[in-house]
Protein backbone atom coordinates (compact mmCIF):
# COMPACT_ATOMS: atom_id res chain seq x y z
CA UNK A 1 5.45 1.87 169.86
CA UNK A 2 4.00 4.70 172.31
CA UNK A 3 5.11 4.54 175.49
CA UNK A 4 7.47 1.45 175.20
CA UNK A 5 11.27 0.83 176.03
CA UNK A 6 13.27 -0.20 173.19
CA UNK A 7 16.77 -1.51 173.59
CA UNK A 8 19.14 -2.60 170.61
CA UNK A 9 21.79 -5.43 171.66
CA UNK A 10 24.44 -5.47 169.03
CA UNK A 11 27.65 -6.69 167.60
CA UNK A 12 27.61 -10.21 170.12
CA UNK A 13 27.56 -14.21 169.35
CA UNK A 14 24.11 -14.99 169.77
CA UNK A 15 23.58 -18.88 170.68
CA UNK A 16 19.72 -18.48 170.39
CA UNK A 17 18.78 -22.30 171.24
CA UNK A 18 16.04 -22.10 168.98
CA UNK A 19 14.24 -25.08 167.18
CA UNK A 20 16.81 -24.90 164.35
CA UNK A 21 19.91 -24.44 167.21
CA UNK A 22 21.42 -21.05 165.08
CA UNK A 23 24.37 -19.38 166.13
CA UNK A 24 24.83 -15.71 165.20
CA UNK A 25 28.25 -15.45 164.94
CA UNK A 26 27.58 -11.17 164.87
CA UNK A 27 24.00 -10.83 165.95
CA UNK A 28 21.45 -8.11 167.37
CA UNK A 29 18.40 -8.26 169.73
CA UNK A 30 16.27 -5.91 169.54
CA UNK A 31 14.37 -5.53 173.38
CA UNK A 32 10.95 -4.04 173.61
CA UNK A 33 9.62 -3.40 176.81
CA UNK A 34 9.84 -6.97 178.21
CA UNK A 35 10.14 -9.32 175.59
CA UNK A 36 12.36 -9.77 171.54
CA UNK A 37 11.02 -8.43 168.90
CA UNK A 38 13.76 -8.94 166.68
CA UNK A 39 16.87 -10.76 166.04
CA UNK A 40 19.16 -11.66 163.33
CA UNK A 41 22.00 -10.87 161.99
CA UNK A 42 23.64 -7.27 162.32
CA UNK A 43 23.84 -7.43 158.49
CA UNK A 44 20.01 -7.35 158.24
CA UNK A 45 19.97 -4.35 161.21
CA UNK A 46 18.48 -0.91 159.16
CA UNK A 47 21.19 1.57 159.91
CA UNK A 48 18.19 3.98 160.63
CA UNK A 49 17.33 1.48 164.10
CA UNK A 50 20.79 2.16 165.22
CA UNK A 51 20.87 6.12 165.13
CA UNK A 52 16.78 6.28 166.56
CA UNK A 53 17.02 3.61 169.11
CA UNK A 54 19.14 3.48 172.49
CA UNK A 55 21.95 1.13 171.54
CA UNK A 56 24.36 -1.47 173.53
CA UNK A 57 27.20 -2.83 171.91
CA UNK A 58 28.26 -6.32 173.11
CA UNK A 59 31.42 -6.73 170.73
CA UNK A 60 33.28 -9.74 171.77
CA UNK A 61 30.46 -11.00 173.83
CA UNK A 62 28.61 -13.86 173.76
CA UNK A 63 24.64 -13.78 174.62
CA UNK A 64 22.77 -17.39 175.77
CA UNK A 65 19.23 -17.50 176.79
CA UNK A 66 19.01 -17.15 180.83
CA UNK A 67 19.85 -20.11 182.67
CA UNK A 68 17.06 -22.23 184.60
CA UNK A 69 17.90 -23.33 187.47
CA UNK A 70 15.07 -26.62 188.26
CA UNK A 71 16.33 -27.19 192.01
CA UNK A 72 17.52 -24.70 194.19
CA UNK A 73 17.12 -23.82 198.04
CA UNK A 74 17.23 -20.20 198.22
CA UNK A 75 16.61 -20.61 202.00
CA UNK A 76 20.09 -22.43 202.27
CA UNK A 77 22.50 -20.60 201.09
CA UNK A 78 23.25 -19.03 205.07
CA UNK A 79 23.84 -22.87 205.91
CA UNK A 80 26.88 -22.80 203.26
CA UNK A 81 29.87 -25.10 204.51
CA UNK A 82 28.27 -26.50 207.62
CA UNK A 83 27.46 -29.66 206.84
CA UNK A 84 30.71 -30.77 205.20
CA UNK A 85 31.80 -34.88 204.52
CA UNK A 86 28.52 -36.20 205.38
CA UNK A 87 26.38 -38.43 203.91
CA UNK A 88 22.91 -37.97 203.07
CA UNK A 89 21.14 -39.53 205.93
CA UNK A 90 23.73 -37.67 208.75
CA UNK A 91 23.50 -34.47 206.74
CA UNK A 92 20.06 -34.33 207.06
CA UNK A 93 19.12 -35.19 210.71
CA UNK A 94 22.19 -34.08 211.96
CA UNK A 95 22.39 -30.94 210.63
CA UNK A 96 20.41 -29.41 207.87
CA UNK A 97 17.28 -30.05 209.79
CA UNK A 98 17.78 -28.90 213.19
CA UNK A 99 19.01 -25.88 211.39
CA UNK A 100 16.60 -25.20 209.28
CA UNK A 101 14.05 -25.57 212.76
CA UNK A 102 16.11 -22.64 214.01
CA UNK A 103 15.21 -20.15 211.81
CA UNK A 104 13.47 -16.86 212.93
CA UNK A 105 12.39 -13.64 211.89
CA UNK A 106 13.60 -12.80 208.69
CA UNK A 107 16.57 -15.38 208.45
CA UNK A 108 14.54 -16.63 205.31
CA UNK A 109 13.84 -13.68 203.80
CA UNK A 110 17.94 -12.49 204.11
CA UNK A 111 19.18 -16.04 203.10
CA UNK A 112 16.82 -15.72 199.72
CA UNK A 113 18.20 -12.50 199.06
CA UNK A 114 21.94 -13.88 199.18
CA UNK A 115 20.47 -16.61 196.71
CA UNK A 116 18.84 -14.68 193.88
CA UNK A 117 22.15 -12.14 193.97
CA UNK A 118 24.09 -15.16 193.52
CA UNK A 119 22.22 -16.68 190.74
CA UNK A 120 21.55 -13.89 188.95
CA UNK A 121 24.96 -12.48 189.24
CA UNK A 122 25.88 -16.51 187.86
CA UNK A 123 23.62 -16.36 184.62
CA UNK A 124 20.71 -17.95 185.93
CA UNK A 125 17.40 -15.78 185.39
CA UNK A 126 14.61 -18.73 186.06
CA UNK A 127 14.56 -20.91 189.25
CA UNK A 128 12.56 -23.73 190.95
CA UNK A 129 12.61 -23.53 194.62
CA UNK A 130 12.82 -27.27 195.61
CA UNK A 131 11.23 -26.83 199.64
CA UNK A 132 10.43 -23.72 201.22
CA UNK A 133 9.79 -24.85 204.93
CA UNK A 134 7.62 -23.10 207.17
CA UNK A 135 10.58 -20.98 209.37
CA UNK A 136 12.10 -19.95 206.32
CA UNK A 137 9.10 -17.89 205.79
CA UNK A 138 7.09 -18.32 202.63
CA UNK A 139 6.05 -14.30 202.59
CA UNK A 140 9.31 -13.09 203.33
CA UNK A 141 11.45 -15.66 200.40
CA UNK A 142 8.42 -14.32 197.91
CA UNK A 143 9.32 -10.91 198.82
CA UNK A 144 12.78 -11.13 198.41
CA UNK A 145 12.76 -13.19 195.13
CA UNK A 146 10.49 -10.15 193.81
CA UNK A 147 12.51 -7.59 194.63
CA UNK A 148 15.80 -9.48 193.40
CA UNK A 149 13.81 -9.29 189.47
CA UNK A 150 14.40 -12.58 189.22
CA UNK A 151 11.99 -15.25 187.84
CA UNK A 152 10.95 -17.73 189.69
CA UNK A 153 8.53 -20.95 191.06
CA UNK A 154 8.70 -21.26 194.98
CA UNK A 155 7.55 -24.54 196.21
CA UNK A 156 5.59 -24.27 199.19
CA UNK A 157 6.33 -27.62 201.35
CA UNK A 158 3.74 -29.95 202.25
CA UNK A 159 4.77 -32.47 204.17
CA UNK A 160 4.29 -35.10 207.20
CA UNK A 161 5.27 -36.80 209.48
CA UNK A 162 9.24 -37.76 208.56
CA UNK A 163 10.32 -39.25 212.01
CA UNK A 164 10.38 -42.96 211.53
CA UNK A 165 12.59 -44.62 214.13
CA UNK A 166 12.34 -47.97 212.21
CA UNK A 167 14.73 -45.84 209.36
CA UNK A 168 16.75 -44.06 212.27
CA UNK A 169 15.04 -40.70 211.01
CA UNK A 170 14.59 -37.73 213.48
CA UNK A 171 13.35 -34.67 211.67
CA UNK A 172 12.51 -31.61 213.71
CA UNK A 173 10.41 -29.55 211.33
CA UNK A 174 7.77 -32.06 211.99
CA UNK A 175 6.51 -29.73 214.55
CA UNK A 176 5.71 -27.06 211.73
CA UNK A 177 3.48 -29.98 210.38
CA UNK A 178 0.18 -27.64 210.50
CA UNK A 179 1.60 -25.05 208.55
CA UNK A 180 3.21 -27.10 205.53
CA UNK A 181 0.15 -28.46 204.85
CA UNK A 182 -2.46 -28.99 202.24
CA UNK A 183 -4.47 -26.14 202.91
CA UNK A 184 -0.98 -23.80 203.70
CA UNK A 185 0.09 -24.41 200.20
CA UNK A 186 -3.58 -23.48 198.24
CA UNK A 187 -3.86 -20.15 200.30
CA UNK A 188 0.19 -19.39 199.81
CA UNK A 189 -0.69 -20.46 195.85
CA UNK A 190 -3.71 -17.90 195.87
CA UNK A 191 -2.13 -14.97 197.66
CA UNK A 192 1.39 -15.30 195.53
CA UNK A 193 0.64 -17.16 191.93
CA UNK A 194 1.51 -14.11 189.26
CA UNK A 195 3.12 -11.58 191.22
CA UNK A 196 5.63 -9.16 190.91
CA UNK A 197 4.23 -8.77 186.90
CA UNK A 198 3.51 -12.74 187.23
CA UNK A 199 7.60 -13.42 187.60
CA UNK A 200 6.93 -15.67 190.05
CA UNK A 201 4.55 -18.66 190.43
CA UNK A 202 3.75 -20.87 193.53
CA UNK A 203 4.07 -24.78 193.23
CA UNK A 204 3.73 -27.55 195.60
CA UNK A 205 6.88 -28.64 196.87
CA UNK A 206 6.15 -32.33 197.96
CA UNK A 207 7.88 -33.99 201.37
CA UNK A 208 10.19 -37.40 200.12
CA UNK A 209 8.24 -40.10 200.75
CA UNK A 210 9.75 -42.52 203.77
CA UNK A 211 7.06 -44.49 205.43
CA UNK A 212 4.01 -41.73 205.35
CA UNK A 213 0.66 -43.14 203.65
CA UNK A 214 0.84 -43.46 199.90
CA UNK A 215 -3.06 -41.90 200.34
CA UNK A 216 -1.26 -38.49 201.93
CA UNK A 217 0.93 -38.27 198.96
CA UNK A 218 -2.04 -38.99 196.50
CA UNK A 219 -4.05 -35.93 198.27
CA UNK A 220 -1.18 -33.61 197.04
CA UNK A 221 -1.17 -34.82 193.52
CA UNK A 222 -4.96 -34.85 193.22
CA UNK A 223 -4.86 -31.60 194.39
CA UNK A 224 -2.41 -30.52 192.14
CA UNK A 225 -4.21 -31.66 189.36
CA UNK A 226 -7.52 -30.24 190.02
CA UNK A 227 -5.74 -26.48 190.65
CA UNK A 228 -2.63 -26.73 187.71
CA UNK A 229 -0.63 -26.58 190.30
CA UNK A 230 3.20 -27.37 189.65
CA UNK A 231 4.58 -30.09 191.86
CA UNK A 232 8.35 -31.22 192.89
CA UNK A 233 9.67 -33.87 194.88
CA UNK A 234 13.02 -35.43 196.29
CA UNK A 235 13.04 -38.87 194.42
CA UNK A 236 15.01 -41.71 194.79
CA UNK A 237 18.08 -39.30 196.18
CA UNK A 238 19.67 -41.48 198.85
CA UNK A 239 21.45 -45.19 197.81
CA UNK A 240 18.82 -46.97 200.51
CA UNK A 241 15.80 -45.09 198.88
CA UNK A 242 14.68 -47.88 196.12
CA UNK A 243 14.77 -50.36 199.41
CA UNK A 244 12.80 -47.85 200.82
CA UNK A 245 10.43 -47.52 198.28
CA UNK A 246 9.95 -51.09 197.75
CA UNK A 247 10.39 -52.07 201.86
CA UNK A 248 7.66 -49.19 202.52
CA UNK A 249 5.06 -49.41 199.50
CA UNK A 250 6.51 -52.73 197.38
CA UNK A 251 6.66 -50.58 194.60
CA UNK A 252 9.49 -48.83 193.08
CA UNK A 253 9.53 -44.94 193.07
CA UNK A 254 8.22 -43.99 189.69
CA UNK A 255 5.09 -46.71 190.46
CA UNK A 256 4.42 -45.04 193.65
CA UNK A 257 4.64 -41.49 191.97
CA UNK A 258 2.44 -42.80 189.25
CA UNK A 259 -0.55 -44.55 191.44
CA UNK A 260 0.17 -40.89 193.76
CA UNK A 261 -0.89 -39.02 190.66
CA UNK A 262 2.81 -36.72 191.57
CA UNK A 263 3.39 -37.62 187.92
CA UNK A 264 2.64 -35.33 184.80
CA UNK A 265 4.07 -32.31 182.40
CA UNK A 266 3.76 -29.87 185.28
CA UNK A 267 6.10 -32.32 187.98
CA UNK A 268 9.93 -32.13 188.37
CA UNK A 269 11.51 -34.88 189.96
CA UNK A 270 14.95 -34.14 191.82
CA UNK A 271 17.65 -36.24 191.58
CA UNK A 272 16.41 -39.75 190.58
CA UNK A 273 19.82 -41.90 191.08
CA UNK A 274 18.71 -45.09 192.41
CA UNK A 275 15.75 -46.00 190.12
CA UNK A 276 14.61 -49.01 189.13
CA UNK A 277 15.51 -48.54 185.09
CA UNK A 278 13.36 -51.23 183.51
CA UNK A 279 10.04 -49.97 185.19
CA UNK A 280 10.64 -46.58 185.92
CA UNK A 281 12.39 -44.82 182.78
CA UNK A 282 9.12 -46.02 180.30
CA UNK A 283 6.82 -43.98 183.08
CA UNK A 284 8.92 -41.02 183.26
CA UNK A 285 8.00 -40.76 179.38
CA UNK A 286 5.07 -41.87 179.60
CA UNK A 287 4.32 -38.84 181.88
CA UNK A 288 5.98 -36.61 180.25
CA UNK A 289 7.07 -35.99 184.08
CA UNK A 290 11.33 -33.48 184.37
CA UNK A 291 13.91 -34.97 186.12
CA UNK A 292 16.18 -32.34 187.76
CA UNK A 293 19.60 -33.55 187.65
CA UNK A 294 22.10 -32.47 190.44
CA UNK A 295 25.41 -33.61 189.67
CA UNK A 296 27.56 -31.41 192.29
CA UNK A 297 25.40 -32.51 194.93
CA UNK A 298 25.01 -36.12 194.16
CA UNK A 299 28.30 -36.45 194.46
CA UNK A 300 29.63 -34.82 197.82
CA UNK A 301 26.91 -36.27 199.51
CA UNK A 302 27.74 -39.77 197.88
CA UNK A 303 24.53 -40.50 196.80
CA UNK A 304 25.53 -41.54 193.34
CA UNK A 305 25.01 -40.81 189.44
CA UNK A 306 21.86 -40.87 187.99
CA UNK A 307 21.52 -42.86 184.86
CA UNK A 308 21.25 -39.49 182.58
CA UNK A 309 22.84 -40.86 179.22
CA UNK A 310 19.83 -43.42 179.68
CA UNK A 311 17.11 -40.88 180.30
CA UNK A 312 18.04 -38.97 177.24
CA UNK A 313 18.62 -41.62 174.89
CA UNK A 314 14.68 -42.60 176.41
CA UNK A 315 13.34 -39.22 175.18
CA UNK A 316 12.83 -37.77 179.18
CA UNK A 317 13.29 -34.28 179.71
CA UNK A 318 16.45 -33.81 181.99
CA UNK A 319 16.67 -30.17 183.30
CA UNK A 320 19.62 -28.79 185.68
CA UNK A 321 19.73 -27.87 189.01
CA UNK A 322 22.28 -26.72 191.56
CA UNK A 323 20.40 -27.89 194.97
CA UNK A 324 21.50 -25.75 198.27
CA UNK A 325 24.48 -24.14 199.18
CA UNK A 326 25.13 -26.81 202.13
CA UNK A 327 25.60 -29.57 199.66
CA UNK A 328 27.18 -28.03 196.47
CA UNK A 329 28.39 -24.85 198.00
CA UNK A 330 27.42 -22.67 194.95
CA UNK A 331 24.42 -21.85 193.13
CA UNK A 332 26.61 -21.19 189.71
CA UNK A 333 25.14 -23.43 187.18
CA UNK A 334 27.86 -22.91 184.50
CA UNK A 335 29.98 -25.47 186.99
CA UNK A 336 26.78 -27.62 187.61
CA UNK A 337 26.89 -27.73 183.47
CA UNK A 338 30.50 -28.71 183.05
CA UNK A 339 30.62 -31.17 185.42
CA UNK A 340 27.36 -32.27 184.19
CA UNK A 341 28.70 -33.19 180.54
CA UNK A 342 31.92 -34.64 181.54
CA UNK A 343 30.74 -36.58 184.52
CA UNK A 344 28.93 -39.12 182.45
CA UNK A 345 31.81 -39.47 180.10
CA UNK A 346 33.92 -40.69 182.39
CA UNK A 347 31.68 -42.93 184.59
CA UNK A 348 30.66 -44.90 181.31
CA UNK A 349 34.05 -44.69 179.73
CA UNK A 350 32.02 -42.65 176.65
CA UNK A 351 33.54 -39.57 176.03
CA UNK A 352 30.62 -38.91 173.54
CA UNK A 353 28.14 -38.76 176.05
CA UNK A 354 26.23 -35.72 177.42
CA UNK A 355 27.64 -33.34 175.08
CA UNK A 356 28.28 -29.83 175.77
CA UNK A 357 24.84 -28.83 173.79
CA UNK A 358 22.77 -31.32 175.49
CA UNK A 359 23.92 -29.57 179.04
CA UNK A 360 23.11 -26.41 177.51
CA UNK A 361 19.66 -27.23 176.27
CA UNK A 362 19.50 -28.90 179.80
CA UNK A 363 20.25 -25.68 181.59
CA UNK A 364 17.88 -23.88 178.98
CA UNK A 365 15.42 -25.13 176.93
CA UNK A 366 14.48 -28.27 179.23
CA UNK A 367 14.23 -26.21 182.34
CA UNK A 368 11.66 -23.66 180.70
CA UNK A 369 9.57 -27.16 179.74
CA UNK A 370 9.58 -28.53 183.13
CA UNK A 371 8.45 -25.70 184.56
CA UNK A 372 5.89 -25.26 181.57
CA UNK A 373 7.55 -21.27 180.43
CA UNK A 374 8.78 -22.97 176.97
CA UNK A 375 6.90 -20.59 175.21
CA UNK A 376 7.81 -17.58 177.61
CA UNK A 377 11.38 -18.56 177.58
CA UNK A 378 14.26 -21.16 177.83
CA UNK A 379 15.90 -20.14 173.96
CA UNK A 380 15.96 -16.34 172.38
CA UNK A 381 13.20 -15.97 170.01
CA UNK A 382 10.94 -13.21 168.75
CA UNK A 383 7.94 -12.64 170.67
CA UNK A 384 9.50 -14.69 173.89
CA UNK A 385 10.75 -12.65 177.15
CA UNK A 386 13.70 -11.16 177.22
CA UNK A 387 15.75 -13.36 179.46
CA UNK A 388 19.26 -13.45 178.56
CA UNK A 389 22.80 -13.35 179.60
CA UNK A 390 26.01 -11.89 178.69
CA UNK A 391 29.15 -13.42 179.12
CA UNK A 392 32.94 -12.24 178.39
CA UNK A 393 34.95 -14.71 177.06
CA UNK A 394 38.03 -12.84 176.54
CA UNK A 395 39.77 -13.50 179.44
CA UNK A 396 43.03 -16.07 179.56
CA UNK A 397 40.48 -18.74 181.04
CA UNK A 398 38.83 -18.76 177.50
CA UNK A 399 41.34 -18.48 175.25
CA UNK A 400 42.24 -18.59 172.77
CA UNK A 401 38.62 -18.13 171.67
CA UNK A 402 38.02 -16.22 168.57
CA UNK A 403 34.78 -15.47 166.93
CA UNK A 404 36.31 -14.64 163.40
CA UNK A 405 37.70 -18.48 163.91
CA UNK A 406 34.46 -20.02 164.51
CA UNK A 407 33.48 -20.64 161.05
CA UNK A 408 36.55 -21.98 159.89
CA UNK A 409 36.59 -24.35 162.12
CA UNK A 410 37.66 -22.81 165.17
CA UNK A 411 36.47 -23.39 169.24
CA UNK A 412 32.39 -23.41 169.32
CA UNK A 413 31.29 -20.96 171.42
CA UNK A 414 29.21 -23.65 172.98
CA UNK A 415 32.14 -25.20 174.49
CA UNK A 416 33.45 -22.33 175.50
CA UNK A 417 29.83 -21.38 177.22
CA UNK A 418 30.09 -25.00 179.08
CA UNK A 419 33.66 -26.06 179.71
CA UNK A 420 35.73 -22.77 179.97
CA UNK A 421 33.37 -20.19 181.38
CA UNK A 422 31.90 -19.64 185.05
CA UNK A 423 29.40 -17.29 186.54
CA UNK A 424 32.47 -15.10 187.20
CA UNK A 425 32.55 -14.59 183.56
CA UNK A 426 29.29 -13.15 183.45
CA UNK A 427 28.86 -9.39 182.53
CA UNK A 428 25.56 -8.66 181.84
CA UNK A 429 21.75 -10.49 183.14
CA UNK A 430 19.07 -9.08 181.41
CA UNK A 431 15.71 -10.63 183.25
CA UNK A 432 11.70 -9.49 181.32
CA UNK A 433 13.52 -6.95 179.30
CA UNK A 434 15.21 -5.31 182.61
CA UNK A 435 19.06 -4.85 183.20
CA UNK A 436 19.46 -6.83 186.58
CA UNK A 437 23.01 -6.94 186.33
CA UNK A 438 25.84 -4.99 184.52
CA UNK A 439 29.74 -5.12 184.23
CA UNK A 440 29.38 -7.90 186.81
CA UNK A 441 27.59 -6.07 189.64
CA UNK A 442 23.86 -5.84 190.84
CA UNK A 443 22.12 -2.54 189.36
CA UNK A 444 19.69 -2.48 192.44
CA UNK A 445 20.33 -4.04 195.82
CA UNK A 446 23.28 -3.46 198.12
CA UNK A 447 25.40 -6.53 197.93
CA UNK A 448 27.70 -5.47 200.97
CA UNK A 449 24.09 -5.35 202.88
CA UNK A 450 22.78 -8.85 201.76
CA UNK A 451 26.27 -10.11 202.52
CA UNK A 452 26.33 -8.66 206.04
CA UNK A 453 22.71 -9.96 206.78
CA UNK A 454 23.66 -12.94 205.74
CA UNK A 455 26.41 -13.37 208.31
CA UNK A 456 24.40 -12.14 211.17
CA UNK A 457 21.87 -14.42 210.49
CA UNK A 458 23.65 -17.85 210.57
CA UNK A 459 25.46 -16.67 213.53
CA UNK A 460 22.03 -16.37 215.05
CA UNK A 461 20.68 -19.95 213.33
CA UNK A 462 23.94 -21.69 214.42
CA UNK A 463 23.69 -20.34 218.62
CA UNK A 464 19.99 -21.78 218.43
CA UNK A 465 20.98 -24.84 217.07
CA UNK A 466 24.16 -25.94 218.81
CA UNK A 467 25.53 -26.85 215.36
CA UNK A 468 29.06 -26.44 215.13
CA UNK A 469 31.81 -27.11 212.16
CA UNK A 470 34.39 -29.53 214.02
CA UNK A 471 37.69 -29.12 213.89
CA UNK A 472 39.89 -31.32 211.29
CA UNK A 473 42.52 -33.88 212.37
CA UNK A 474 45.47 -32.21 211.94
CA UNK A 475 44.32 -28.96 211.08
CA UNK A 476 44.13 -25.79 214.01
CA UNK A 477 43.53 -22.22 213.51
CA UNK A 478 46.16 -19.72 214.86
């Protein structure tokens, strides 16, 4: 083709995640400009591509479709490990949120950039941003997600009032109230939507309802509706939030999403522990509406385990998500998929439950559906974009994985993928047909930079703020 890029991928284990779930155990991708146009087999490969077309081997590697990441805060990675052993409710208004009121300048834009080098040097190529607050910055976390090459959705937070002293809640960002608004979010949608060769894509990031008029929350989803907008939400996180639901609105949270119109194919619900199952899972389907799981950060803040093996075997599309550095500590969604599969085993006593290729099509194929890219992405097919990662499986943490095994009956490179490999494992991020990382490392950005920003900035956040880590009983520096 004139004027195009071709790139041949050969000699790897391809798990494509296609509708027919094949494995090719020695594979080739063929890259042009940004999306496949072939892949197969190496046997089927015409010697004649090999000699006329730049070529990469990946002998000994294995290739999955990029990882998709449906809750992340990019603007919250600088708040990583200061806001340890709390629970949700002290987390919140005792840290996170007179933090996050402390940002200035470009804290947002240098704590985004420390987030997309850490996904995408982690395997994950797609991401929903759960709440982009107003002092993060929405211009400056666009610009940095764009420049990372990264794909991504940025919810734009509308929200209101949160302070309810009746539920002991004191949340400073309320006085940003005017510019995480209705309005806000439309003109940051218009300006933003498809930029950066339509990589990223603006959605409405909605506040967690705790008191505020059911009609306020019904404006958003109306207005989603009538603009395509995407929408998100915190639902049903917390252990008191089904008493809040029904205390506040005597309904439980997927009836007050429902009657809100914050339900639909285009809305990803976060969390979703303390549901009421009866009621709520037969909406969720009905809807067609995601559910972001967050395992990691479920449990350090002690807010439970979402009923997962329930929503699956109820047809709802369950997607993956790390949440924010302050409450998982990583953005590495090969541990959010491990613990993800054996989490449920052991809380049911079912050690056939959430298998290793359910948390992969979780971390894949469901993500790309909830954010509505499933024909754009989320499994390695022709004519889809060339999102994929490379991992290297032959270290001592993977072994003793063999590829010449598999087929007699040997490890699955799925397992391997899910329980022995971690975003230090991967190699290679290819993201719309560009090399974003290789041999481990970022090809463009200075990491010692974004790491050094990083640090200045939370110094700067944690002065303003007064927030301090406290010292442990029994523990003292020397």
């Amino acid at each position: 083709m004139a004027n195009s890029t071709q790139t041949i991928y050969t000699d790897a284990t391809i798990i494509t995640l296609n509708s027919s779930r094949d494995i090719i155990l020695n594979g080739f991708i063929i890259v042009t400009d940004s999306r496949i146009t072939a892949i197969g087999s190496i046997s089927s490969l015409p010697d004649a591509l090999r000699t006329n077309i730049q070529t990469t081997s990946l002998q000994g590697r294995i290739v999955i479709p990029g990882l998709i990441n449906t809750h992340a805060h990019l603007a919250q990675s600088i708040l990583r490990g200061l806001a340890e052993d709390l629970p949700l409710h002290n987390w919140l208004c005792d840290s996170i949120w007179p933090l996050e009121s402390c940002y200035e300048g470009d804290d947002g834009y240098v704590a985004a950039r420390l987030t997309c080098a850490e996904m995408l040097k982690s395997g994950t190529t797609c991401f929903l941003e759960a709440m982009c607050t107003h002092r993060a910055g929405f211009e400056g976390v666009v610009k940095a997600v764009g420049e990372s090459g990264i794909r991504g959705c940025i919810g734009k937070l509308v929200k209101f009032e949160e302070t309810n002293k009746d539920l002991n809640i004191t949340d400073p960002r309320d006085r940003d109230l005017s510019s995480m608004s209705i309005p806000s979010m439309l003109s940051a949608h218009e300006e933003f939507d498809g930029s950066y060769d339509d990589r990223i894509h603006v959605w409405a990031a909605a506040g967690t309802p705790r008191g505020s008029p059911l009609s306020s929350h019904h404006e958003i989803g109306k207005t989603c509706k009538k603009h395509d907008i995407g929408l998100t939400m915190h639902c049903a996180e917390a252990p008191k939030d089904l008493e809040i639901y029904r205390s506040q609105y005597d309904m439980t949270p997927m009836e007050f999403c429902q009657q809100a119109e914050l339900t639909g194919a285009k809305t990803v619900l976060a969390h979703m522990v303390h549901l009421d199952l009866a009621t709520d899972l037969p909406i969720l389907k009905e809807t067609g509406t995601t559910v972001a799981h967050n395992p990691n950060s479920n449990l350090k803040l002690a807010s439970g385990i979402a009923k997962i093996p329930e929503m699956l075997e109820a047809d709802i599309n369950v997607s993956l998500g790390t949440d924010g550095a302050p409450c998982g500590n990583t953005y590495d969604m090969f541990r959010e998929m491990h613990l993800a599969s054996i989490l449920h085993k052991g809380a049911n006593l079912n050690a056939s439950l959430t298998t290793a290729e359910q948390v992969l099509e979780m971390a894949t194929r469901n993500g790309a559906r909830a954010l509505g890219l499933e024909k754009e992405i989320g499994s390695l097919e022709v004519g889809k974009k060339a999102d994929f990662v490379v991992i290297n499986p032959n270290g001592v943490g993977c072994a003793p994985w063999d590829v010449e095994q598999v087929s007699e009956g040997g490890i699955s490179p799925v397992t391997v993928v899910v329980h022995s490999c971690t975003g230090r494992d991967v190699e290679m991020v290819v993201v719309d047909g560009k090399v974003l990382v290789k041999a481990g490392n970022l090809v463009s950005g200075d990491e010692d930079k974004i790491l050094n920003a990083a640090k200045m900035s939370v110094k700067g956040i944690r002065q303003r703020s007064g927030i301090k880590v406290g010292k442990r009983a029994g523990w003292k520096y020397v």
